[in-house]
C-alpha atoms as a PDB file:
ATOM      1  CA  UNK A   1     -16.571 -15.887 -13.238  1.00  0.00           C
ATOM      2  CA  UNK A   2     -12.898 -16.051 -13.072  1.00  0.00           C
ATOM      3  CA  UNK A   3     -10.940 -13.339 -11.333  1.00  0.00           C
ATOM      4  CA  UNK A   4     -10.426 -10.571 -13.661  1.00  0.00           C
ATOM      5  CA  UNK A   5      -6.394  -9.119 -13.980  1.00  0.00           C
ATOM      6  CA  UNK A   6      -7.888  -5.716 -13.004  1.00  0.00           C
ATOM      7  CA  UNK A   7     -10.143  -4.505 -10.275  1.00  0.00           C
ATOM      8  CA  UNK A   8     -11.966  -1.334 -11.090  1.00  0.00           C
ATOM      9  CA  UNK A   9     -13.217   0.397  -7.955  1.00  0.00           C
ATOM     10  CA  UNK A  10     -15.867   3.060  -8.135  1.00  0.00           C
ATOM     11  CA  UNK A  11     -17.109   4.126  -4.507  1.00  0.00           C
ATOM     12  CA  UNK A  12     -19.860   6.713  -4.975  1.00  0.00           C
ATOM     13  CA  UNK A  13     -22.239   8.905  -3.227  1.00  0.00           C
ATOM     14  CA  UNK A  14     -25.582  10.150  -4.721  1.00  0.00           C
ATOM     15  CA  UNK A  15     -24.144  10.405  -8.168  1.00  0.00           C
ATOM     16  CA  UNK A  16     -26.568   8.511  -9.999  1.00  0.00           C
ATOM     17  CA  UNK A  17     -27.079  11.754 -12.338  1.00  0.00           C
ATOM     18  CA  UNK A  18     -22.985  11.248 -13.387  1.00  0.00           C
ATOM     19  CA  UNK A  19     -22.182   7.554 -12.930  1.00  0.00           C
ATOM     20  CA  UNK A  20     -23.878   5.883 -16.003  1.00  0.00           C
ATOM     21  CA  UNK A  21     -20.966   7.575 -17.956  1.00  0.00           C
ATOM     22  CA  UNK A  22     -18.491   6.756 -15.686  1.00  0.00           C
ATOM     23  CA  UNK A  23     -19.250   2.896 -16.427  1.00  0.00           C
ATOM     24  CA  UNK A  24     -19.584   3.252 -19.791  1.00  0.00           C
ATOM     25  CA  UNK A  25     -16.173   5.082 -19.957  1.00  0.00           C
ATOM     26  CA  UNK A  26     -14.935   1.484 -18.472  1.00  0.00           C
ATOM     27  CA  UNK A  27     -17.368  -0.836 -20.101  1.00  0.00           C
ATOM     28  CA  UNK A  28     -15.637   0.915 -23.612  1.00  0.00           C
ATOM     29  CA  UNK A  29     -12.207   0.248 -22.869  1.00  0.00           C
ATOM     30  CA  UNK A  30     -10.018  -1.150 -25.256  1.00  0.00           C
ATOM     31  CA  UNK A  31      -8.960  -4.128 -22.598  1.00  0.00           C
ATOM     32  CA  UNK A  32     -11.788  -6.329 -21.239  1.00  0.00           C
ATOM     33  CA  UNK A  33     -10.209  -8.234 -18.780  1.00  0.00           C
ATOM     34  CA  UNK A  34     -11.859  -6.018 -15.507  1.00  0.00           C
ATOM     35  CA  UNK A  35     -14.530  -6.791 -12.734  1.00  0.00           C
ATOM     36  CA  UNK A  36     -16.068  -3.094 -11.765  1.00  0.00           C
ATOM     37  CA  UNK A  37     -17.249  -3.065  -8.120  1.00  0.00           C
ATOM     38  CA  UNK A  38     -19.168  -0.487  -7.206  1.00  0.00           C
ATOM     39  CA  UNK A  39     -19.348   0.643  -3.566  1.00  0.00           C
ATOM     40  CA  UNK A  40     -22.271   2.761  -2.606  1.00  0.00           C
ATOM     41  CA  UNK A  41     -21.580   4.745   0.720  1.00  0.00           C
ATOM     42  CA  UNK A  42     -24.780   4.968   1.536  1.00  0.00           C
ATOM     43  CA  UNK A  43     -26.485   6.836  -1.256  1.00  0.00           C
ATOM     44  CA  UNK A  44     -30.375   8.163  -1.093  1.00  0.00           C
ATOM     45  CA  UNK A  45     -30.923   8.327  -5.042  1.00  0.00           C
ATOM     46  CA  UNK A  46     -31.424   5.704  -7.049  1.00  0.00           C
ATOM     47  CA  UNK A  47     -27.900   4.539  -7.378  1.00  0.00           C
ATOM     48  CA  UNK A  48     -28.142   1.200  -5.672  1.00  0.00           C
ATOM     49  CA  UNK A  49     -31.621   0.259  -8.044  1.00  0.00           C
ATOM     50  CA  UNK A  50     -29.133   1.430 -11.576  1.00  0.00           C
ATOM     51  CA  UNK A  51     -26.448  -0.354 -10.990  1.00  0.00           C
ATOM     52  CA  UNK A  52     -28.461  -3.349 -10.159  1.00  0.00           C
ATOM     53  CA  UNK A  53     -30.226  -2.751 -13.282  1.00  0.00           C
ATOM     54  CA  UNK A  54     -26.797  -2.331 -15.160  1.00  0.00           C
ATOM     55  CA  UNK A  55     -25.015  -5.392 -13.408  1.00  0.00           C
ATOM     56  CA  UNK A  56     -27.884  -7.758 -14.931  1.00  0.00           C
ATOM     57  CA  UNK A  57     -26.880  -7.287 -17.956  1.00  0.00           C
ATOM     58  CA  UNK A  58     -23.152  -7.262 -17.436  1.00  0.00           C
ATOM     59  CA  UNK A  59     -21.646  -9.838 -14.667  1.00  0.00           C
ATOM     60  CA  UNK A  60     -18.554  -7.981 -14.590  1.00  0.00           C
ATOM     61  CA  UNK A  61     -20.545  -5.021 -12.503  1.00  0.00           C
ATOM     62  CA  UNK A  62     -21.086  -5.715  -8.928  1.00  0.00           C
ATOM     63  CA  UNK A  63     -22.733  -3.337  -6.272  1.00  0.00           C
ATOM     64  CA  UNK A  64     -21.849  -3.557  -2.659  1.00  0.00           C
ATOM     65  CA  UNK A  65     -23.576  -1.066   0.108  1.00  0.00           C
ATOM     66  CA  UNK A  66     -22.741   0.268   2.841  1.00  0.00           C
ATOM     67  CA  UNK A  67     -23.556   2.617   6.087  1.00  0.00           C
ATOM     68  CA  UNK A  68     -22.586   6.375   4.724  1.00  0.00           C
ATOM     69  CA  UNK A  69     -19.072   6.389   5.758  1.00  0.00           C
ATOM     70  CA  UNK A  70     -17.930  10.144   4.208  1.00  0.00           C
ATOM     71  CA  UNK A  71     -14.817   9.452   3.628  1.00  0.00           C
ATOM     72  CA  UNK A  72     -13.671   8.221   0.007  1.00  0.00           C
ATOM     73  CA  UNK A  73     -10.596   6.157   1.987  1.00  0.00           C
ATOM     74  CA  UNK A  74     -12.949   4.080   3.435  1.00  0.00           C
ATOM     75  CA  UNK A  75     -15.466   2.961   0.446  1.00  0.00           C
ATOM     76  CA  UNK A  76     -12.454   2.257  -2.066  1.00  0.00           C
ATOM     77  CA  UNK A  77     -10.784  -0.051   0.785  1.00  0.00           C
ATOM     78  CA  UNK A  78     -14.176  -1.822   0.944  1.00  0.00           C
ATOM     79  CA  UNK A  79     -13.981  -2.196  -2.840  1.00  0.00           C
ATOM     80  CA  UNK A  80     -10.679  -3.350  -2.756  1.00  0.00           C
ATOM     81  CA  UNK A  81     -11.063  -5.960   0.019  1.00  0.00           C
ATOM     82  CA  UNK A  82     -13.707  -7.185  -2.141  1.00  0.00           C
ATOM     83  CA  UNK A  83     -11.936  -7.710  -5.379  1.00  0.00           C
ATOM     84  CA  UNK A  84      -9.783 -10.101  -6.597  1.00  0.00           C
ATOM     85  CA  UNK A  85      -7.538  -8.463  -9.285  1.00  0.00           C
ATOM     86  CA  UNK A  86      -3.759  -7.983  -9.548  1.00  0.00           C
ATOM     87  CA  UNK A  87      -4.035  -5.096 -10.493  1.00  0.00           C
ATOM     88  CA  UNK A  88      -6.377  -1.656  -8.793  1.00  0.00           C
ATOM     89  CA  UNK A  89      -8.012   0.860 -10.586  1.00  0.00           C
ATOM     90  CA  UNK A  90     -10.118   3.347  -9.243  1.00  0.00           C
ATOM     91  CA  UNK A  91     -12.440   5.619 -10.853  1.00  0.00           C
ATOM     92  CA  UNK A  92     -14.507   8.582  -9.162  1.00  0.00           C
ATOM     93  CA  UNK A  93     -18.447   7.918 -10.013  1.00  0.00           C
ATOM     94  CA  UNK A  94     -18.480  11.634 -11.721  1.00  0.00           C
ATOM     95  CA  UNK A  95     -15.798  11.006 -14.149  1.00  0.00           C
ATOM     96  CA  UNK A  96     -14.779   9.086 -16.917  1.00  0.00           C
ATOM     97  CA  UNK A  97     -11.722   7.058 -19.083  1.00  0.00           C
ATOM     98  CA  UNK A  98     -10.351   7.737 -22.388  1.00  0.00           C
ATOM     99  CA  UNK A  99     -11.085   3.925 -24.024  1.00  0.00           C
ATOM    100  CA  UNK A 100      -7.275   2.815 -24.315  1.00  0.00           C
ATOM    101  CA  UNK A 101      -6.276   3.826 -20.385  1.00  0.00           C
ATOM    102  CA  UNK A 102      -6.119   0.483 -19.055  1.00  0.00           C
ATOM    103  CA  UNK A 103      -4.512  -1.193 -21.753  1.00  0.00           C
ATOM    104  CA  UNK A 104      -1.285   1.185 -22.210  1.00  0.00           C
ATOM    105  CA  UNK A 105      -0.940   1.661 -18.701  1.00  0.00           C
ATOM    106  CA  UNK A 106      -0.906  -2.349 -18.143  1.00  0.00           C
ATOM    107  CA  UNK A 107       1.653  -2.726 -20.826  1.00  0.00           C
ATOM    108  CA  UNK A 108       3.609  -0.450 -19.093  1.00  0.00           C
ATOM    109  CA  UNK A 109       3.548  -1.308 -15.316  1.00  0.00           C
ATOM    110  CA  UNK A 110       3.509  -4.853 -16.649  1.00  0.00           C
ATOM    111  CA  UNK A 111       7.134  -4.410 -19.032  1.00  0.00           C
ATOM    112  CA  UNK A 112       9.274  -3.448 -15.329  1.00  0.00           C
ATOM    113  CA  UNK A 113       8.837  -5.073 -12.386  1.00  0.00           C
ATOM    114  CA  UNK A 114       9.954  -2.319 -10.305  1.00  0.00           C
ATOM    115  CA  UNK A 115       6.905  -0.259 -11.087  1.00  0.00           C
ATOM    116  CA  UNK A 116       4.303  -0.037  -7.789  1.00  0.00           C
ATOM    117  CA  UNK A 117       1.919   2.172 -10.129  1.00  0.00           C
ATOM    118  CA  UNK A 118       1.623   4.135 -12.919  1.00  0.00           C
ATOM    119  CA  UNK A 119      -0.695   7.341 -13.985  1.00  0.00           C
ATOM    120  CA  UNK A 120      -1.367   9.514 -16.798  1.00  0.00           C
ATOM    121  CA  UNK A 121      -1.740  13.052 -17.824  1.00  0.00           C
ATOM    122  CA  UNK A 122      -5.524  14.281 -17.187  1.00  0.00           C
ATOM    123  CA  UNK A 123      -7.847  16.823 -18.961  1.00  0.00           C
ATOM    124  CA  UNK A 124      -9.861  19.148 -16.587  1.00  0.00           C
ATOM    125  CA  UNK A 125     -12.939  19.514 -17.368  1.00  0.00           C
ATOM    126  CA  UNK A 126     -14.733  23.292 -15.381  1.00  0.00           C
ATOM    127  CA  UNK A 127     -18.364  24.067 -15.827  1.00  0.00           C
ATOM    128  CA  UNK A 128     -16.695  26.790 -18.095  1.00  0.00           C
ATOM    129  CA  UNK A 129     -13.682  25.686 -19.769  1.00  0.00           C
ATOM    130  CA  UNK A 130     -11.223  22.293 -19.962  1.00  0.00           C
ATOM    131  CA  UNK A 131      -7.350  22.698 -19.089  1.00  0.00           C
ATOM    132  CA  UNK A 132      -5.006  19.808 -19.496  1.00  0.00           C
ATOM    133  CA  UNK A 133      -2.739  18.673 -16.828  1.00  0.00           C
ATOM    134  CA  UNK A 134       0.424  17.190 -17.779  1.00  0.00           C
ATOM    135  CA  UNK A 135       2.788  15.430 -15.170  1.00  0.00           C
ATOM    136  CA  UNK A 136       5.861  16.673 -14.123  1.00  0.00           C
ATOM    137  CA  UNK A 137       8.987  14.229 -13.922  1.00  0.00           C
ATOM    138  CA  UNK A 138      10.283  14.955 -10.753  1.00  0.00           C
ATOM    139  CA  UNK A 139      13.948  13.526  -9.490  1.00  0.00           C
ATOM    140  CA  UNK A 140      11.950  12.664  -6.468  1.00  0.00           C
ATOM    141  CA  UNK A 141       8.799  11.607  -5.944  1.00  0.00           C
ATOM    142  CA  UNK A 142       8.627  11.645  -2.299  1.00  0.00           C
ATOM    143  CA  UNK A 143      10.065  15.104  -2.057  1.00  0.00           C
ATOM    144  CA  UNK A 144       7.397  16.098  -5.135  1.00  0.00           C
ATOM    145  CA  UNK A 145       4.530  14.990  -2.657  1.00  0.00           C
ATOM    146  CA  UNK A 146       6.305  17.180   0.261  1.00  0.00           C
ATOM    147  CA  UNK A 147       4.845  20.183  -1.655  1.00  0.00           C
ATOM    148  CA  UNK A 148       1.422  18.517  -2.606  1.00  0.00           C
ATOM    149  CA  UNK A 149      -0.327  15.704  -4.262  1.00  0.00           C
ATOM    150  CA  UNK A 150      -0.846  16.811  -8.466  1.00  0.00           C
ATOM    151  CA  UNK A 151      -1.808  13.174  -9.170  1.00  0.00           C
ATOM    152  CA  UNK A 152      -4.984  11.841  -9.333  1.00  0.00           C
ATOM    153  CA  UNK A 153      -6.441   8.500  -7.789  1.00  0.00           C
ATOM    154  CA  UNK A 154      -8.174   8.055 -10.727  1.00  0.00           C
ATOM    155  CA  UNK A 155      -5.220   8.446 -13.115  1.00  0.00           C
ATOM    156  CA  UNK A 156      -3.575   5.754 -11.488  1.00  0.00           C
ATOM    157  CA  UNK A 157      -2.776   2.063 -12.107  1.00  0.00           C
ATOM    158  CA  UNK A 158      -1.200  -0.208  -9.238  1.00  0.00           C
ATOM    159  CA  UNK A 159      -0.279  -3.604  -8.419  1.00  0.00           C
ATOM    160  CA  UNK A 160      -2.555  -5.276  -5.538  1.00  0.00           C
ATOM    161  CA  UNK A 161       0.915  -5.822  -4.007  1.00  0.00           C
ATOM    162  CA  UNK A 162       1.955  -2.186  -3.690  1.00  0.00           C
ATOM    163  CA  UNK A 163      -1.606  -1.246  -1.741  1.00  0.00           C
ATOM    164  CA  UNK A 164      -1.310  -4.085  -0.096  1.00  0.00           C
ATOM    165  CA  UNK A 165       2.203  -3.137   1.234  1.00  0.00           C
ATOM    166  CA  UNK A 166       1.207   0.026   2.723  1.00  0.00           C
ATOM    167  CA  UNK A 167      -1.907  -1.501   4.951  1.00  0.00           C
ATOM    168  CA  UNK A 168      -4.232  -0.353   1.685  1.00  0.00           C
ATOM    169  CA  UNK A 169      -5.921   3.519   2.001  1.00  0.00           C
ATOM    170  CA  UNK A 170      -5.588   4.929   5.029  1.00  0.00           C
ATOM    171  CA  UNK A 171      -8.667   5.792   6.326  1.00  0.00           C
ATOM    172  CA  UNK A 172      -7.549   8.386   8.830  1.00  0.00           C
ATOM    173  CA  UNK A 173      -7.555  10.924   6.060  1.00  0.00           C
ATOM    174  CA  UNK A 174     -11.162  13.121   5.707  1.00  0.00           C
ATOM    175  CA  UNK A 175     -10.054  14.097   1.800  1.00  0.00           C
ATOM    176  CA  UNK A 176      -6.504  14.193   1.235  1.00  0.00           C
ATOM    177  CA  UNK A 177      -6.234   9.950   1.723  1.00  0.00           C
ATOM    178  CA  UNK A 178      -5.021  10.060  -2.110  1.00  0.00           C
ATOM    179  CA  UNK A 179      -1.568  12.144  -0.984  1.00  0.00           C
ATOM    180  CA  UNK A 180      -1.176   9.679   2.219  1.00  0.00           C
ATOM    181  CA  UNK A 181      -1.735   7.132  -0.304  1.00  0.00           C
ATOM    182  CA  UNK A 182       0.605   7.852  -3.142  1.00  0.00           C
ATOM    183  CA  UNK A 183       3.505   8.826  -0.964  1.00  0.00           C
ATOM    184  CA  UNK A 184       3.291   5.770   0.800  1.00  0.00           C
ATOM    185  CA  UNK A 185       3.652   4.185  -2.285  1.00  0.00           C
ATOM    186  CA  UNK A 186       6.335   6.090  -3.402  1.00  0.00           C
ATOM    187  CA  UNK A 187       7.944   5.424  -0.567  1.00  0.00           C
ATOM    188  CA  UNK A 188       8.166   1.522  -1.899  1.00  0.00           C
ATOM    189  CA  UNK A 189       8.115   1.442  -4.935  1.00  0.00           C
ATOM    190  CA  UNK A 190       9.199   3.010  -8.397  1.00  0.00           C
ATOM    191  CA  UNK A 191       6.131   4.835 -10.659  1.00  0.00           C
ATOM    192  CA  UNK A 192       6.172   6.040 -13.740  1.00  0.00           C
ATOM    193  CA  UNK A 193       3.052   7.465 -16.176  1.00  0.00           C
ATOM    194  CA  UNK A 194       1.403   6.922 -20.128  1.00  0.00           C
ATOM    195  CA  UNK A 195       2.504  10.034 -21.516  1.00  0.00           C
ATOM    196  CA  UNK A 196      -0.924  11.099 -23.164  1.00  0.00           C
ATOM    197  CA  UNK A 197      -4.555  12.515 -21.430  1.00  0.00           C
ATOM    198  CA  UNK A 198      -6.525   9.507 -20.616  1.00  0.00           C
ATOM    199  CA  UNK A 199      -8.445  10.729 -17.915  1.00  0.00           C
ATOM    200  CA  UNK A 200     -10.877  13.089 -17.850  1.00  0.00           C
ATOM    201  CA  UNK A 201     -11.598  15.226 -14.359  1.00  0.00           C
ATOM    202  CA  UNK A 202     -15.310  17.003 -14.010  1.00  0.00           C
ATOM    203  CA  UNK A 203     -14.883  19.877 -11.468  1.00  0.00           C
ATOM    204  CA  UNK A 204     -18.136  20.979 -10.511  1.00  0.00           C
ATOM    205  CA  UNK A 205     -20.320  22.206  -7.170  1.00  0.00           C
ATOM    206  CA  UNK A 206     -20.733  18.803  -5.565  1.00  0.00           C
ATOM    207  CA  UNK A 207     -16.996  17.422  -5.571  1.00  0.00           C
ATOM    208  CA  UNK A 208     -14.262  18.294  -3.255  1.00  0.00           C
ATOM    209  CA  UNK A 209     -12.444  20.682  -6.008  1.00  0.00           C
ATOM    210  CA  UNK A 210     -15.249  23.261  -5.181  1.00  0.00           C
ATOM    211  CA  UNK A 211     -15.735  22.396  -1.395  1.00  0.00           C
ATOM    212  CA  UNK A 212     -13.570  24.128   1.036  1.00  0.00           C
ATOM    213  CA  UNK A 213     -14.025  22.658   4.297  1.00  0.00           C
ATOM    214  CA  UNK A 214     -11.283  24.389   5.682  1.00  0.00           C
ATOM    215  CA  UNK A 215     -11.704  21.867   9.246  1.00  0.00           C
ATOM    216  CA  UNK A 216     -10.932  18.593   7.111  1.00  0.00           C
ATOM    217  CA  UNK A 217      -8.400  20.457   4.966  1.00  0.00           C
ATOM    218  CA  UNK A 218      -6.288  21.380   8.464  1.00  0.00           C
ATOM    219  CA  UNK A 219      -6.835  18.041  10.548  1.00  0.00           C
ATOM    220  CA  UNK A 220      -5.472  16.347   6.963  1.00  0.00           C
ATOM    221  CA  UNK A 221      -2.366  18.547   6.469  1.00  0.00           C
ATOM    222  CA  UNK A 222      -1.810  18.221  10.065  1.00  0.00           C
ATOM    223  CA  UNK A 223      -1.943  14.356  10.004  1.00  0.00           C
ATOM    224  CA  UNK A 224       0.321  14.248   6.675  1.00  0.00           C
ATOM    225  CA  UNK A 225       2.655  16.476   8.536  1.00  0.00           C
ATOM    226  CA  UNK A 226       3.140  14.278  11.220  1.00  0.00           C
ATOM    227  CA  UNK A 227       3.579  11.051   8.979  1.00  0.00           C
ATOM    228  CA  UNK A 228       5.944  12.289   7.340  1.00  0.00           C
ATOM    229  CA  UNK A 229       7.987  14.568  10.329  1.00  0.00           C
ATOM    230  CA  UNK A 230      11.045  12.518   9.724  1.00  0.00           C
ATOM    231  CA  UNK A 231      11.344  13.448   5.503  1.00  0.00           C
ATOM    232  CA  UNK A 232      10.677  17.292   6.627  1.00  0.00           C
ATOM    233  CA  UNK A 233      13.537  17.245   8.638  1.00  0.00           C
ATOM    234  CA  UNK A 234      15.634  17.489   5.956  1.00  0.00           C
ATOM    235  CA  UNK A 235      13.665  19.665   3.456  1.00  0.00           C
ATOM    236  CA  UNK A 236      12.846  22.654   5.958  1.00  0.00           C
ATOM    237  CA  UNK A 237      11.901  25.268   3.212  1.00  0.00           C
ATOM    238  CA  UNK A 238       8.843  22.761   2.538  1.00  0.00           C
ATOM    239  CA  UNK A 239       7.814  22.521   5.651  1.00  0.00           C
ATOM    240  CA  UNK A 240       7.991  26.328   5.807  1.00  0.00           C
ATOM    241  CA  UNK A 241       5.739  26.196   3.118  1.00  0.00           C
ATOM    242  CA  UNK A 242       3.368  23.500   4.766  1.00  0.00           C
ATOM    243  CA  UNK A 243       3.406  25.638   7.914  1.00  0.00           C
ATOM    244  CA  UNK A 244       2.167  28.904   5.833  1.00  0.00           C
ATOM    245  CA  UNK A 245      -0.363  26.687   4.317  1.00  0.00           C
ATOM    246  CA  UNK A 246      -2.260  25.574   7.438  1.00  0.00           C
ATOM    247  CA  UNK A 247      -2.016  28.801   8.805  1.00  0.00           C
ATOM    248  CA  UNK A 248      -3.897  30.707   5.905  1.00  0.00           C
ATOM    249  CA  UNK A 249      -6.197  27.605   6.093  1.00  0.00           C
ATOM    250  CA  UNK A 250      -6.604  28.511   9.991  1.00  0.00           C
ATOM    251  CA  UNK A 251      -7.467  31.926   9.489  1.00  0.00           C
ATOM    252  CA  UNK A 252      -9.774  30.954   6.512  1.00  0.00           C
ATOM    253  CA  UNK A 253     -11.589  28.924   9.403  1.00  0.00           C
ATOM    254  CA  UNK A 254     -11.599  31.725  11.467  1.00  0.00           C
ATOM    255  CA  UNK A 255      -8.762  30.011  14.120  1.00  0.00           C
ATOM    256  CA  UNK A 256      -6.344  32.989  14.152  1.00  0.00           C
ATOM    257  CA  UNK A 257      -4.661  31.845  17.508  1.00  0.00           C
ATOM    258  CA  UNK A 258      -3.905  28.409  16.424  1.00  0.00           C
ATOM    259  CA  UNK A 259      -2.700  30.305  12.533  1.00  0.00           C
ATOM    260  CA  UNK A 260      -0.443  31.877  14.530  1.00  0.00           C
ATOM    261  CA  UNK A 261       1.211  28.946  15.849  1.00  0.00           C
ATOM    262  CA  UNK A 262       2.018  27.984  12.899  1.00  0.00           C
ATOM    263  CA  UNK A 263       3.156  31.028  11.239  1.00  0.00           C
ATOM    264  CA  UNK A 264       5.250  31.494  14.523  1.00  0.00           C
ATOM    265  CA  UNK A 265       6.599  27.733  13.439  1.00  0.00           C
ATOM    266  CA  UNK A 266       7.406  29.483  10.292  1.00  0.00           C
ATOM    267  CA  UNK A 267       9.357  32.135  11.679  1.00  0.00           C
ATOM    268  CA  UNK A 268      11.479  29.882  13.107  1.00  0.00           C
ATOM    269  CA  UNK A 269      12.776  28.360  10.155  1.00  0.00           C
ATOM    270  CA  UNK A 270      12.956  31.320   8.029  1.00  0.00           C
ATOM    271  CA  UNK A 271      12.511  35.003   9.558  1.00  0.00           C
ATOM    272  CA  UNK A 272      11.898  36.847   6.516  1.00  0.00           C
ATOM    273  CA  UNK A 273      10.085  39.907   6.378  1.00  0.00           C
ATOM    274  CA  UNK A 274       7.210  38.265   4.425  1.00  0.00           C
ATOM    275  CA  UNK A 275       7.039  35.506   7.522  1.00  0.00           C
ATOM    276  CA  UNK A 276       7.149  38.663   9.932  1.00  0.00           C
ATOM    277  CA  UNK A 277       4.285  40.380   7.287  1.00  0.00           C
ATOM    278  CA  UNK A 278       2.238  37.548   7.637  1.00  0.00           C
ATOM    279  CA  UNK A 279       2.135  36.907  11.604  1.00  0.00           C
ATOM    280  CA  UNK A 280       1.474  40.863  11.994  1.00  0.00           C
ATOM    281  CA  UNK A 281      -1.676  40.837   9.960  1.00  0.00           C
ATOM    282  CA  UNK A 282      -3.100  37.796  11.332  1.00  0.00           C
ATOM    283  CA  UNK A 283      -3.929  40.313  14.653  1.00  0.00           C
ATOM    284  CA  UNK A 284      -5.705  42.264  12.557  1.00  0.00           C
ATOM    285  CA  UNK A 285      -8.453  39.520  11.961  1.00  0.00           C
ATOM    286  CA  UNK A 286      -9.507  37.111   9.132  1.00  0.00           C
ATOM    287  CA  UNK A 287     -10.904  39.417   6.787  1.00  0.00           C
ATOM    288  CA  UNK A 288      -7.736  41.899   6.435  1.00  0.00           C
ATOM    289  CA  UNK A 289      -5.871  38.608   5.869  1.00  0.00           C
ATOM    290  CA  UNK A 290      -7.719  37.124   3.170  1.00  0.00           C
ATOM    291  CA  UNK A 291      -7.273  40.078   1.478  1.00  0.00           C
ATOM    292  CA  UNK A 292      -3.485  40.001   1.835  1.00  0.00           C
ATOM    293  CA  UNK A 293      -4.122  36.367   0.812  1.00  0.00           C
ATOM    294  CA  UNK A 294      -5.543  37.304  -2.313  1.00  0.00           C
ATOM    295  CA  UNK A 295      -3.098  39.921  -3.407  1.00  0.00           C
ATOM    296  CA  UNK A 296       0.408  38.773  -2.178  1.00  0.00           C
ATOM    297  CA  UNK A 297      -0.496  35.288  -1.965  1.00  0.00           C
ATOM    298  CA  UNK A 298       0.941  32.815   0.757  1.00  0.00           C
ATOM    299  CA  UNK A 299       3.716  30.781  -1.525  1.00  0.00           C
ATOM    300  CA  UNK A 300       6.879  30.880   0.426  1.00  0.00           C
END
């Protein structure tokens, strides 16, 4: 088989209830030119013996295994080291493509040569409702992912080159390796985005939208923090906001004395009486905080 111009990565765990669809979604687009590898971090369901049975009848579909890993960083850089297309796509195992996603985002990244990646608008898909998400055109990028990452991995086209240039995902990340990843990127490179919903996002119990390990949401903020110490030097109100954000996370968790370093790191740049508010109630425990949480809410 010759290599294919894309490389669609799927890593997956257990989701051999979901990922049938999320094949098919790929298997139906409107461009055939794509190898799918599949990378199964260590699954106990019967993913590994359906995608074997799906790759027989489709050489384009190859299944690699590995040792359960937990992180998403590191099964998409296995798929990735494993493929041979110039361009990436990945797609989560539990969700799907709109049929013409690869073709009109290929026509764009391929008409400028400046372009690193390129996404699309999504369609969010709850248990009890859909929403549609459509992207912003920030000035800035980089100081767009200062705040936080609103694009999706799965949204996203890129050149080989552009992962490539940034030592591919890095796998230092728990859950957040999608914001490391896109800001390096932007860092490099120009983006741009298909302005139509061709992705479609499931949010249900067994995905990360509905977990809240608070101890992998810190240790990620923390690490993004310190990557990027140098741009938050000269965007302080964002790093005030950053600095709110791990501390309600910190209480969340139940660490009040390490919150309060942080919200003490916030009253440093900006002693306002919410900042002040904020470091006062975290004496009074988690639970009183939450509750102040919930009403006033901890947006700078």
């Amino acid at each position: 088989m010759q290599n294919a111009k894309i490389s669609v990565i799927m890593p997956t765990y257990n989701m051999a209830h979901m990922i049938k669809r999320a094949i098919d979604s790929i298997l139906n687009q409107s461009f055939q030119d794509f190898e799918i590898i599949v990378v199964n971090d260590g699954s106990t369901d019967n993913t590994e013996s359906l995608i074997k049975n799906l790759a027989s009848g489709d050489p384009r579909i190859k299944l690699l295994n590995q040792t359960h890993s937990g992180k998403p960083a590191v099964a998409t850089n296995t798929g990735i080291k494993n493929s041979n297309g110039k361009y990436i796509a990945i797609l989560d195992s539990d969700d799907e493509w709109l049929p013409t996603k690869l073709e009109k985002q290929l026509k764009l990244i391929e008409s400028r040569p400046g372009l690193g990646f390129v996404a699309c608008h999504t369609v969010l898909l709850y248990p009890e409702h859909s929403k549609e998400q459509l992207l912003p055109r920030p000035k800035s990028l980089v100081e767009a992912l200062l705040i936080k990452c609103y694009l999706y991995p799965s949204s996203m086209l890129a050149k080989r080159e552009a992962l490539d240039a940034i030592g591919l995902i890095d796998e230092n990340y728990w859950v957040s390796c999608d914001w490391g990843m896109f800001m390096e990127m932007a860092k490099k490179y120009d983006y741009d985005f298909v302005d139509e919903v061709l992705y479609k996002y499931y949010i249900h119990k067994t995905n990360h939208s509905y977990q809240k390990n608070y101890a992998q949401r810190v240790h990620d903020r923390e690490y993004f923090l310190h990557n990027n110490a140098d741009l938050y030097k000269n965007h302080p109100k964002l790093l005030e906001y950053q600095y709110i954000t791990l501390a309600s996370d910190l209480m969340s968790k139940g660490e009040s004395r390490k919150a309060r370093y942080y919200f003490k790191k916030s009253l440093e740049l900006n002693r306002s009486l919410k900042n002040i508010a904020r470091l006062a109630i975290s004496y009074c425990g988690k639970t009183l905080y939450q509750k102040y949480r919930t009403n006033r809410g901890h947006i700078v």
